[in-house]
Protein backbone atom coordinates (compact mmCIF):
# COMPACT_ATOMS: atom_id res chain seq x y z
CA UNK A 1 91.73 -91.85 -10.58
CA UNK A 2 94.51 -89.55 -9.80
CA UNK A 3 95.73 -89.65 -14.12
CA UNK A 4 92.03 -88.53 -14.65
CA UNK A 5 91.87 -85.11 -12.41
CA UNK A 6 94.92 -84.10 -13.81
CA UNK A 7 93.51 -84.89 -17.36
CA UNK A 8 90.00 -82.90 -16.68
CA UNK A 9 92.72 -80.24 -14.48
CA UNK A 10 94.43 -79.82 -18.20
CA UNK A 11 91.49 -79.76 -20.17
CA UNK A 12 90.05 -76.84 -17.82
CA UNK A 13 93.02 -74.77 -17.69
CA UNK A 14 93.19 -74.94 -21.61
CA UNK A 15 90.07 -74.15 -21.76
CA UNK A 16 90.23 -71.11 -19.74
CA UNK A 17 93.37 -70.05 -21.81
CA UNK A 18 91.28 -70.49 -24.90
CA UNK A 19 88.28 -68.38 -23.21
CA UNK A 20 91.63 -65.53 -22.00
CA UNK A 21 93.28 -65.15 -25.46
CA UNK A 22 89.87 -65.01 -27.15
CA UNK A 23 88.91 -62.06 -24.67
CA UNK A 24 92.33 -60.61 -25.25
CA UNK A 25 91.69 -60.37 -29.31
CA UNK A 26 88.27 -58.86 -29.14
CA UNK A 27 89.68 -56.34 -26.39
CA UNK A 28 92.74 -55.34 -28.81
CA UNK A 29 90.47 -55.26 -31.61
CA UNK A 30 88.47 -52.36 -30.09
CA UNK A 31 91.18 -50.39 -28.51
CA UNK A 32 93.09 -50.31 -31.92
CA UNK A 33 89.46 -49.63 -33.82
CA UNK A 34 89.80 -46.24 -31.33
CA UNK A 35 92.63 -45.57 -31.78
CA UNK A 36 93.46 -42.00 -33.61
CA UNK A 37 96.34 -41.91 -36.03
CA UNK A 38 98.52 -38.82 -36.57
CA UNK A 39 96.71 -38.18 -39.83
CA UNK A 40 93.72 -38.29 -38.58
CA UNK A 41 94.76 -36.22 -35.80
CA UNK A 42 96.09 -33.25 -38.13
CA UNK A 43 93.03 -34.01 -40.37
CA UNK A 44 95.22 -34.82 -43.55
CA UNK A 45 93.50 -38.06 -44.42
CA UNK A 46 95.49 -38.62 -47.23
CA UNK A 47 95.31 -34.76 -48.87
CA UNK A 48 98.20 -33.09 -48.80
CA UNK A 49 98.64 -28.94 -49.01
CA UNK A 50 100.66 -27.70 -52.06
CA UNK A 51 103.42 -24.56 -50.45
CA UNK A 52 100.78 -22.07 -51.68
CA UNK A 53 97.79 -23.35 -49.33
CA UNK A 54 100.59 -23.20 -46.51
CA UNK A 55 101.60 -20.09 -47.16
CA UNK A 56 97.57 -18.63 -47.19
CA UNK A 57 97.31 -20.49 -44.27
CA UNK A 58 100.66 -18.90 -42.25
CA UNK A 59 99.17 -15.58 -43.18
CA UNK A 60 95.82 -16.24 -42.10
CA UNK A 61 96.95 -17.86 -38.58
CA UNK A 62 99.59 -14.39 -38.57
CA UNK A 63 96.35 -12.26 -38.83
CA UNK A 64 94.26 -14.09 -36.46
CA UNK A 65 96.94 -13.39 -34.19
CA UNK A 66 97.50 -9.88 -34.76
CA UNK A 67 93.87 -9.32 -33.67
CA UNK A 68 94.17 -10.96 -30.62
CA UNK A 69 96.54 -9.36 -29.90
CA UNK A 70 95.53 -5.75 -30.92
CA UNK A 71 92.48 -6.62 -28.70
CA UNK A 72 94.48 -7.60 -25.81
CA UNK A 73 96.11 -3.58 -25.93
CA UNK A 74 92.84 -2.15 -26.10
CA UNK A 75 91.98 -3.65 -23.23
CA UNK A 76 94.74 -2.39 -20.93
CA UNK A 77 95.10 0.57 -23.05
CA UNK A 78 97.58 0.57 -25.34
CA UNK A 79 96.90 1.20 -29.33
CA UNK A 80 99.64 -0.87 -31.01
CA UNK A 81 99.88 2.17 -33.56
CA UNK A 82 101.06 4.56 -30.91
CA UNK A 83 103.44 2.07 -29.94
CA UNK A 84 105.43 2.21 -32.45
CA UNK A 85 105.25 6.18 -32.93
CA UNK A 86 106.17 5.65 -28.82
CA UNK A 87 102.67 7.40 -27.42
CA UNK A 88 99.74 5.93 -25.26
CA UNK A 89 96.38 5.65 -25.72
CA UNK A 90 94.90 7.76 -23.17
CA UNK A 91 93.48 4.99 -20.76
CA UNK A 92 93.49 4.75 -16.81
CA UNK A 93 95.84 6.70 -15.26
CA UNK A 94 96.61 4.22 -12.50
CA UNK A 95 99.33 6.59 -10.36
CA UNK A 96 97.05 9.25 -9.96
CA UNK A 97 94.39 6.42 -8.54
CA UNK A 98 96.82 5.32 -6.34
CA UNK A 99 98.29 8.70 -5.44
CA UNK A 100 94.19 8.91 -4.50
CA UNK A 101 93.74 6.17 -2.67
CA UNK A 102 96.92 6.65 -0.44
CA UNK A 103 95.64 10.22 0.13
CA UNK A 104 92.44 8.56 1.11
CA UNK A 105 93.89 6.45 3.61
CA UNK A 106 96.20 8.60 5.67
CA UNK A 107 92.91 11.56 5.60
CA UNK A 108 91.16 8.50 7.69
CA UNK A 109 94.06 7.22 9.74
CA UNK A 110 94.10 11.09 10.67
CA UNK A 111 90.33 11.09 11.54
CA UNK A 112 90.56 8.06 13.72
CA UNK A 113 93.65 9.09 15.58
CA UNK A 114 91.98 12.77 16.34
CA UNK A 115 88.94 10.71 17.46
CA UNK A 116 91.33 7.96 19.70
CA UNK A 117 93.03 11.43 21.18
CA UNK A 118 89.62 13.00 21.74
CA UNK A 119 88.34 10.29 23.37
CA UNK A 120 91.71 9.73 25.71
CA UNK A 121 90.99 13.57 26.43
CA UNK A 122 87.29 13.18 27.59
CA UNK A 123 88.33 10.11 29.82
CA UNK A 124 91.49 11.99 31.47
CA UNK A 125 88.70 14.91 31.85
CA UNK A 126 86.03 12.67 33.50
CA UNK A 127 88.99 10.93 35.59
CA UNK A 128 90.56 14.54 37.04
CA UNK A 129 86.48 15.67 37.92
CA UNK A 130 86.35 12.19 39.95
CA UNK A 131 89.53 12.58 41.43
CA UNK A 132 88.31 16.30 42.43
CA UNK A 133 84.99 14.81 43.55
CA UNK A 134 86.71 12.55 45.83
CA UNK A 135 89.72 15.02 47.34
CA UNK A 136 86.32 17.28 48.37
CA UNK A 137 84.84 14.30 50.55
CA UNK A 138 87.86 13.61 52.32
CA UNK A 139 88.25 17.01 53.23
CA UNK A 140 84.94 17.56 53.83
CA UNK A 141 85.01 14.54 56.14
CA UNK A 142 88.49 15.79 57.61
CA UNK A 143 87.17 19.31 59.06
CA UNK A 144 84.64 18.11 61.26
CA UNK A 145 86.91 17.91 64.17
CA UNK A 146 84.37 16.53 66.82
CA UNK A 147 84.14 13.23 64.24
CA UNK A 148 88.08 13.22 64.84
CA UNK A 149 87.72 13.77 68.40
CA UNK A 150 85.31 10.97 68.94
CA UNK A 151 87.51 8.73 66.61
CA UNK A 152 90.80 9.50 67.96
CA UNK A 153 89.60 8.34 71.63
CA UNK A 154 90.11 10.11 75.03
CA UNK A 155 94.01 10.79 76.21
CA UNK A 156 93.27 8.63 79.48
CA UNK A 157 91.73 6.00 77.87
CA UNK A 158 93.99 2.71 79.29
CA UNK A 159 95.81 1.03 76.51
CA UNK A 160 94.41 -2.72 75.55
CA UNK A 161 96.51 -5.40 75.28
CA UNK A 162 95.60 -7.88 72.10
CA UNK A 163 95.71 -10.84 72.49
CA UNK A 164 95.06 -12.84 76.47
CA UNK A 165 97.31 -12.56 79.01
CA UNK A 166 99.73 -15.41 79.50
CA UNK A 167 98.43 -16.11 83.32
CA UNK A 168 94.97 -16.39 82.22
CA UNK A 169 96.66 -19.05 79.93
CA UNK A 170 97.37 -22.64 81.24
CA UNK A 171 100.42 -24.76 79.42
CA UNK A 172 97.66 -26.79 76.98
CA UNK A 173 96.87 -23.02 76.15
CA UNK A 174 93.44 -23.40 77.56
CA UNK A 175 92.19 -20.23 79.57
CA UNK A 176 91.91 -21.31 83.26
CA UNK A 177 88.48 -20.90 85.17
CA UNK A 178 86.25 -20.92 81.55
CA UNK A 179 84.86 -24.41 80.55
């Protein structure tokens, strides 16, 4: 009984190895059927190009490039014909936009510091009237003397202690004769 699991244990894993390297093939098969070759890549497929096709072809690529990049100056402004006489192309004059713009800028960080100073001015203004305001009550209130009189008290008045007096006191500082 044992011989015969390890016999059907054999047969299975052979048969499984079978099944992988059967997988494997078909799986190789259509990664190499895929697959692009260098020739293919380049797109000479067997034709070759005698030196005089590969010279057209230089000159062609040269031109194509010469375009792009005559199209490229045009765009910020440069003629490649003036750069070789050593003029530009009249195009943006970017100093003066920036001589412009920075002109711009301090004009309105002037305006907003003369409008910060103005407006410190007005609140030092409305602070000095309220200060005035309020020196006129108090001396408005200070020259009515009979106010002072009655505030100040009478000369003979007799001076109050604060506080209670230490015989009214007893030693568990409880005032004696009040329950």
């Amino acid at each position: 009984m044992n011989d015969s699991v390890v016999k059907g244990m054999v047969k299975g894993f052979k048969q499984l190895g079978e099944e992988t390297v059967e997988r494997v093939v078909e799986e190789g098969h259509k990664v190499l059927d895929k697959t692009i070759t260098g020739k293919e890549l380049l797109g000479l497929d067997g034709e070759t190009m005698t030196e005089k096709e590969m010279v057209e072809k230089g000159k062609k690529d040269n031109l194509h490039k010469e375009s792009e990049i005559d199209k490229v100056k045009a765009e910020i402004g440069i003629n490649n014909k003036n750069v070789q006489q050593g003029q530009k192309e009249k195009g943006r004059d970017i100093e003066g936009e920036v001589k412009v713009i920075r002109e711009e800028k301090k004009k309105k960080e002037d305006e907003e510091e003369k409008e910060f100073l103005e407006n410190l001015k007005k609140q030092r203004e409305l602070e000095e009237e309220d200060d005035r305001r309020n020196a006129e009550m108090v001396m408005m209130q200070s020259s009515n003397s009979s106010k002072r009189k009655k505030s100040r008290g009478s000369a003979f008045a007799k001076n109050k202690k604060s506080g209670v007096d230490q015989s009214q006191m007893s030693q568990t500082s409880e005032f004696k004769g009040k329950i």
